[in-house]
C-alpha atoms as a PDB file:
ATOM      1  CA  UNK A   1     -15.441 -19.745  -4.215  1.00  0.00           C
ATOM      2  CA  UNK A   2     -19.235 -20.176  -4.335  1.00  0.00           C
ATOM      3  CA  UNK A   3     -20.518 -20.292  -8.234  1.00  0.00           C
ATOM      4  CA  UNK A   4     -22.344 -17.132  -9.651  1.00  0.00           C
ATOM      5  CA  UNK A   5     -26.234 -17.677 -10.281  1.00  0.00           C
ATOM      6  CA  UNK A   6     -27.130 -13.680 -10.012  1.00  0.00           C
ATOM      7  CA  UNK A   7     -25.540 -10.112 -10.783  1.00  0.00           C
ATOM      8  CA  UNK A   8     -26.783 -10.068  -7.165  1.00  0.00           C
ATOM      9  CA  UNK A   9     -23.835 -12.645  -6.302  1.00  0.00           C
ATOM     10  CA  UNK A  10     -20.852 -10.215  -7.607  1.00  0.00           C
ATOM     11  CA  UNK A  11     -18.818  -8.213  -5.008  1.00  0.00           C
ATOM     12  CA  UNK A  12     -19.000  -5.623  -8.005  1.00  0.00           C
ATOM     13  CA  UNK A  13     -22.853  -5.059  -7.833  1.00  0.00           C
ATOM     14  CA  UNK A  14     -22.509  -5.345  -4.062  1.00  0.00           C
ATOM     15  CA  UNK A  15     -20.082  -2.869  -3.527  1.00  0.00           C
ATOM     16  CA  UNK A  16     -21.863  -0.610  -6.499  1.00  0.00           C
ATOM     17  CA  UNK A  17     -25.293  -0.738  -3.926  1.00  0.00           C
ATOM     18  CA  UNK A  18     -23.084   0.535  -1.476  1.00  0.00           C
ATOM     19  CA  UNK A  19     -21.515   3.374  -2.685  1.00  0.00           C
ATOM     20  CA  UNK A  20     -25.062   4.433  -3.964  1.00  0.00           C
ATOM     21  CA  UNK A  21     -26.202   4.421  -0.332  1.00  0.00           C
ATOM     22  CA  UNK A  22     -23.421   6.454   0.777  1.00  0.00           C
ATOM     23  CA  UNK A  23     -24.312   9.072  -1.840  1.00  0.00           C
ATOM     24  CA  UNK A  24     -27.315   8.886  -0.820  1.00  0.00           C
ATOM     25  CA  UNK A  25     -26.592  10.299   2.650  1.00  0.00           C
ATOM     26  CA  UNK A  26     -23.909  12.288   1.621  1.00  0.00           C
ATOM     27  CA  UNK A  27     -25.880  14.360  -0.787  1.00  0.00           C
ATOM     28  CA  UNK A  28     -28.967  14.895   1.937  1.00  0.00           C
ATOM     29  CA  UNK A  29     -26.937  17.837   3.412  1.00  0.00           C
ATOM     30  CA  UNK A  30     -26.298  19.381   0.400  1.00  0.00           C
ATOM     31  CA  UNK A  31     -27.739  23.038   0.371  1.00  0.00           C
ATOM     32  CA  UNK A  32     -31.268  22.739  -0.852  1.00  0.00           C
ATOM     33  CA  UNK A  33     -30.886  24.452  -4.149  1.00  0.00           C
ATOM     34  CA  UNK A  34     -28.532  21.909  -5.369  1.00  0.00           C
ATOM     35  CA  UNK A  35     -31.375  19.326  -5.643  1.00  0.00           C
ATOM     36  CA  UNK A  36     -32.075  19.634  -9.163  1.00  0.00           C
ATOM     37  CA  UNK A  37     -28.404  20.496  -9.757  1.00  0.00           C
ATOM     38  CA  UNK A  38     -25.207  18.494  -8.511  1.00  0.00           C
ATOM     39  CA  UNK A  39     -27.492  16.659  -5.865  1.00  0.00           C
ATOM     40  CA  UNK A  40     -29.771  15.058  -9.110  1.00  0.00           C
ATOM     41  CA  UNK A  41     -26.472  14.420 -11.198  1.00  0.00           C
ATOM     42  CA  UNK A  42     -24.684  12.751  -8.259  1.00  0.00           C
ATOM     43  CA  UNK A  43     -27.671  10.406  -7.480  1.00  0.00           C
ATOM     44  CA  UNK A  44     -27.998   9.852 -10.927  1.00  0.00           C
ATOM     45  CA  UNK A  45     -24.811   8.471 -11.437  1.00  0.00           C
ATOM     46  CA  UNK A  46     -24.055   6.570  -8.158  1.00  0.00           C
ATOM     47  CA  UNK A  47     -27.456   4.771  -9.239  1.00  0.00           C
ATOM     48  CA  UNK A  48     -26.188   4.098 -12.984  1.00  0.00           C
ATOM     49  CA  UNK A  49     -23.300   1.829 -11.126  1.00  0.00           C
ATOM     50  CA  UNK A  50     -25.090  -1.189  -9.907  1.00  0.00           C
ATOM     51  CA  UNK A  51     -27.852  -0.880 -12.958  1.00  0.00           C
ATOM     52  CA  UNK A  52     -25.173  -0.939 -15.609  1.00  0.00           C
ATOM     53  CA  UNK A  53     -23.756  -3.752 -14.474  1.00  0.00           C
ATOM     54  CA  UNK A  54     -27.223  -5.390 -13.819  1.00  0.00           C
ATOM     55  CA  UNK A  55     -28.372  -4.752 -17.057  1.00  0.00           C
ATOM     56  CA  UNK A  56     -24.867  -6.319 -18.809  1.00  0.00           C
ATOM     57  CA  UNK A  57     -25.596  -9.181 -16.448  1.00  0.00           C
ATOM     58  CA  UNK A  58     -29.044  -9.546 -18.096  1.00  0.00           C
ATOM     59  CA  UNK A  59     -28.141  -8.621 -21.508  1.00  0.00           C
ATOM     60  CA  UNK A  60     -26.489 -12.411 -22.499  1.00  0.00           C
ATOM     61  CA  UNK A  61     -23.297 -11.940 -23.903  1.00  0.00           C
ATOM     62  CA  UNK A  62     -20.339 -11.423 -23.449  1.00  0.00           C
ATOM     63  CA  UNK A  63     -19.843  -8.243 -25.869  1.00  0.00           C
ATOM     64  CA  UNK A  64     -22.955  -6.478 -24.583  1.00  0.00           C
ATOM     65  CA  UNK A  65     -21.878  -7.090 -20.849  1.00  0.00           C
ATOM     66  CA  UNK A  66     -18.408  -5.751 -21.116  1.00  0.00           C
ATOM     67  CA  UNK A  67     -19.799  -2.688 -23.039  1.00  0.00           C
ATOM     68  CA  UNK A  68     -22.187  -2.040 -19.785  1.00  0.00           C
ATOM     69  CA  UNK A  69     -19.563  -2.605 -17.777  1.00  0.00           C
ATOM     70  CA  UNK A  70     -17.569   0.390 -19.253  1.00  0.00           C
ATOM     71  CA  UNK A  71     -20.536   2.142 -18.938  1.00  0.00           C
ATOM     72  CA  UNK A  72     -20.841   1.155 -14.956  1.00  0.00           C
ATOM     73  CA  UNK A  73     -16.664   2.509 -15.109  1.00  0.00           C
ATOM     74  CA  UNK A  74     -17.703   5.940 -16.762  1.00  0.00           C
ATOM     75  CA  UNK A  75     -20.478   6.336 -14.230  1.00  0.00           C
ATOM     76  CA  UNK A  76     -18.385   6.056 -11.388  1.00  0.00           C
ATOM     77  CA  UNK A  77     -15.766   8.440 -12.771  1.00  0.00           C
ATOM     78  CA  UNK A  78     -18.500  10.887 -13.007  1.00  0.00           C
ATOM     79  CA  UNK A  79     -19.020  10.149  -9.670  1.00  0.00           C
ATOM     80  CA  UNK A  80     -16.514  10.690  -8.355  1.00  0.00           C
ATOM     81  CA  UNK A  81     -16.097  13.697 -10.233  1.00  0.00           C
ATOM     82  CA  UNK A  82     -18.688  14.949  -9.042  1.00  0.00           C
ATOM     83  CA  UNK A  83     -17.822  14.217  -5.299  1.00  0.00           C
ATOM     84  CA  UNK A  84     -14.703  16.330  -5.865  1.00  0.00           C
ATOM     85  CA  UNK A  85     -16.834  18.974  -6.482  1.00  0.00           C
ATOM     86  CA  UNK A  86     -18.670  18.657  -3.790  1.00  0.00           C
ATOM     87  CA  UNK A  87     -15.986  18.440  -1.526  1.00  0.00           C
ATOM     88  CA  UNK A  88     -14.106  21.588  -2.614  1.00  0.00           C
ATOM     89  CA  UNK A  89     -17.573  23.277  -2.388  1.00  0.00           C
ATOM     90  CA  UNK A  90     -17.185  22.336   1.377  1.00  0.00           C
ATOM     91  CA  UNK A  91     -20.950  20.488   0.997  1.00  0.00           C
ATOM     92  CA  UNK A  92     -19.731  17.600   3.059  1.00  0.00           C
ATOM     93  CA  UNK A  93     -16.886  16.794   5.128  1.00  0.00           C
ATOM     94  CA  UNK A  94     -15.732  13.442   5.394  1.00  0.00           C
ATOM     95  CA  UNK A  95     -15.329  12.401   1.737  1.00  0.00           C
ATOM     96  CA  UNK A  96     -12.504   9.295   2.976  1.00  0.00           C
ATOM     97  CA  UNK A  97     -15.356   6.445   3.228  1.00  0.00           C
ATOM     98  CA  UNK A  98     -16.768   6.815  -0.170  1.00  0.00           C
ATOM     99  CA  UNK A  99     -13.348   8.100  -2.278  1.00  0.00           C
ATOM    100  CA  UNK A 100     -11.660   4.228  -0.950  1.00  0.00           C
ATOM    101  CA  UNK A 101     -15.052   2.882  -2.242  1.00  0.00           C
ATOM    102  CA  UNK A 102     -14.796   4.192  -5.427  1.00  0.00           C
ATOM    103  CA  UNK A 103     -11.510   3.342  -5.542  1.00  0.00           C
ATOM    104  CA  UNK A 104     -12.165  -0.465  -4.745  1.00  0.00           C
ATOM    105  CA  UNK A 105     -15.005  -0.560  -7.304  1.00  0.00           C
ATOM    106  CA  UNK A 106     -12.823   1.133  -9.900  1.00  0.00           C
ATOM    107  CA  UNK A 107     -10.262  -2.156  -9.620  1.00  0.00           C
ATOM    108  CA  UNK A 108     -13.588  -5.021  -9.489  1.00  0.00           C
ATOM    109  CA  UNK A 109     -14.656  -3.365 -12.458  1.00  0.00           C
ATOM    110  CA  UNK A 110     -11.594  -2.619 -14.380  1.00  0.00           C
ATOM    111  CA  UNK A 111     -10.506  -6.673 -13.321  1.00  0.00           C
ATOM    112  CA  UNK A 112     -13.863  -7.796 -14.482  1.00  0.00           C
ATOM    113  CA  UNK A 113     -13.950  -6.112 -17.684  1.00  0.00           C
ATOM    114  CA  UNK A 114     -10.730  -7.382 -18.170  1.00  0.00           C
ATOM    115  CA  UNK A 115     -11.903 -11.220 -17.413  1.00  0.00           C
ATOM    116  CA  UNK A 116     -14.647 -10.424 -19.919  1.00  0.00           C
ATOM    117  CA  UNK A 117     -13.234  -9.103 -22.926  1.00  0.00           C
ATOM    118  CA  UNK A 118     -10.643 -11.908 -22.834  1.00  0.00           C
ATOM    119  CA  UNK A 119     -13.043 -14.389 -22.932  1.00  0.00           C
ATOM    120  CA  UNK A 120     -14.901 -12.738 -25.838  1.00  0.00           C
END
């Protein structure tokens, strides 16, 4: 296991960066008059993922990071939400890639707030 110098270094920022990608290209065929609608809300939160935890990372304790890190959780919830949406709206087909994403990241993150608030 190589030792953690960076919120760069966590599988949990990594995989965050992905999934923010993804929604990314997923929400560039949305119809065009959902881009200051469900297109700017999905973006919005996909993005909060990585920069929550980032910004826990950078924050210097403990308390603060695990807070961010529930804040990183909530954000992908609304996510995903928000992919639901979009998929019974028919905006997108092919939902699988980024639903076992967002699955993954939802156990890193509810493992590492876990690890964190015990060590409080």
């Amino acid at each position: 296991m190589s030792k953690i110098n960076s919120y760069k270094d966590l599988f949990v920022w990594q995989k965050g960066i992905e999934i923010v990608l993804l929604s990314y290209n997923i929400s560039k065929v949305f119809p065009a008059d959902e881009k200051f609608g469900l297109i700017s809300q999905l973006r919005r939160a996909a993005v909060s993922i990585p920069s929550n935890i980032a910004e826990g990372w950078g924050r210097g304790t403990k308390a603060h990071y695990a807070n961010f890190l529930r804040t990183a959780r909530g954000s992908l919830l609304e996510l995903e939400t928000q992919l639901i949406i979009s998929e019974k709206l028919k905006y997108y087909k092919k939902f699988e890639t980024i639903f076992s994403l967002i699955d993954e990241e939802s156990k890193m993150l509810n493992s590492l707030i876990k690890k964190v608030e015990t060590s409080i």
